[in-house]
Protein backbone atom coordinates (compact mmCIF):
# COMPACT_ATOMS: atom_id res chain seq x y z
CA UNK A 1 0.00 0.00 0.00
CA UNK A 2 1.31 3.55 -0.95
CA UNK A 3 2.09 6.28 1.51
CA UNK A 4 -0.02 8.96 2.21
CA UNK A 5 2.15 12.49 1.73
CA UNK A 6 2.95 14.59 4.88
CA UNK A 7 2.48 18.38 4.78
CA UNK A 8 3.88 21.09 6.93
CA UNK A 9 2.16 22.58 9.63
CA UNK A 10 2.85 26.32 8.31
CA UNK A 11 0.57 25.27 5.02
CA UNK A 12 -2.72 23.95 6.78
CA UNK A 13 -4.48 26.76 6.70
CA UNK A 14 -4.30 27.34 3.44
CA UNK A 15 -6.01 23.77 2.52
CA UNK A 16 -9.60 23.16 2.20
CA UNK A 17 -9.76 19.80 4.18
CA UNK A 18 -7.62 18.51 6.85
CA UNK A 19 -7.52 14.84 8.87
CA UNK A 20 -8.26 14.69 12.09
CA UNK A 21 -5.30 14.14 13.50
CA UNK A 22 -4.19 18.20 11.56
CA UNK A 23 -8.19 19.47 12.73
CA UNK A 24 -6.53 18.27 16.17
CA UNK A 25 -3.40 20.64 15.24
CA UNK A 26 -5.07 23.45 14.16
CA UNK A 27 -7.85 23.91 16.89
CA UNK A 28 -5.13 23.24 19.65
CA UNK A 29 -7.10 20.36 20.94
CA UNK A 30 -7.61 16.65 22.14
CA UNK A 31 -9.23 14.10 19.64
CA UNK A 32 -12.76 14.16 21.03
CA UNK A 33 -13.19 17.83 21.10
CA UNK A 34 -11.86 18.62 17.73
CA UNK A 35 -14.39 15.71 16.22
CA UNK A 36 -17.28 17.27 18.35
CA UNK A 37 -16.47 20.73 16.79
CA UNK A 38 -15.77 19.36 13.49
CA UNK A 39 -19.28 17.53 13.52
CA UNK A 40 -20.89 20.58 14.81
CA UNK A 41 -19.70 22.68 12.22
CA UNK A 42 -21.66 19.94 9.87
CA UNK A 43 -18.00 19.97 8.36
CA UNK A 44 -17.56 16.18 8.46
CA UNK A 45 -16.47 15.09 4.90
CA UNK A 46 -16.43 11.09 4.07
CA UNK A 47 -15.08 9.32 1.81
CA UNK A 48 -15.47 5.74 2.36
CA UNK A 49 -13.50 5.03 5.41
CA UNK A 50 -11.22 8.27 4.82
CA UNK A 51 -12.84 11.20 6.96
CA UNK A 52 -11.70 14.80 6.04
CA UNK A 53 -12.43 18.13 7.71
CA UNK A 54 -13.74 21.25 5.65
CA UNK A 55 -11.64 24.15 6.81
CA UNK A 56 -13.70 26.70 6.28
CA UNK A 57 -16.47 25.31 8.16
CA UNK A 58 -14.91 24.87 11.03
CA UNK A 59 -13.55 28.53 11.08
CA UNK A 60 -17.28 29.94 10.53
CA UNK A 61 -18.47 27.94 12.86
CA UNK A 62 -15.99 28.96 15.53
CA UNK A 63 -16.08 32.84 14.78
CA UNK A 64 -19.91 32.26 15.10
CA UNK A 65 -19.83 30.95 18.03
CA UNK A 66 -17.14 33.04 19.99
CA UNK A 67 -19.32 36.47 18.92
């Protein structure tokens, strides 16, 4: 089985979707909470077993919610 690539940390941001593991990265925060927040954002993307994070959701979501 192939390799999935690793990106910096500096260029997440910029990138529509994210794993959970980065999500976990970029929020500053434990598995469980950055899935809740993810999944409250309704920014849950699957694709078969592969589960990817919209961005831009999440950061809505959290300026929303910190007004």
């Amino acid at each position: 089985m192939n390799g999935t690539t690793k990106f910096s940390l500096r260029n997440q941001a910029s990138r529509l979707t994210v794993t959970t593991d980065e999500l976990q990265s970029l929020l500053g925060c434990g598995r469980k909470s950055a899935v809740d927040i993810g999944e409250m954002a309704e920014a849950r993307i699957q694709l078969g077993k592969r589960v990817l994070w919209n961005v831009e959701k999440v950061r809505i979501y959290l300026n929303l919610i910190s007004a």
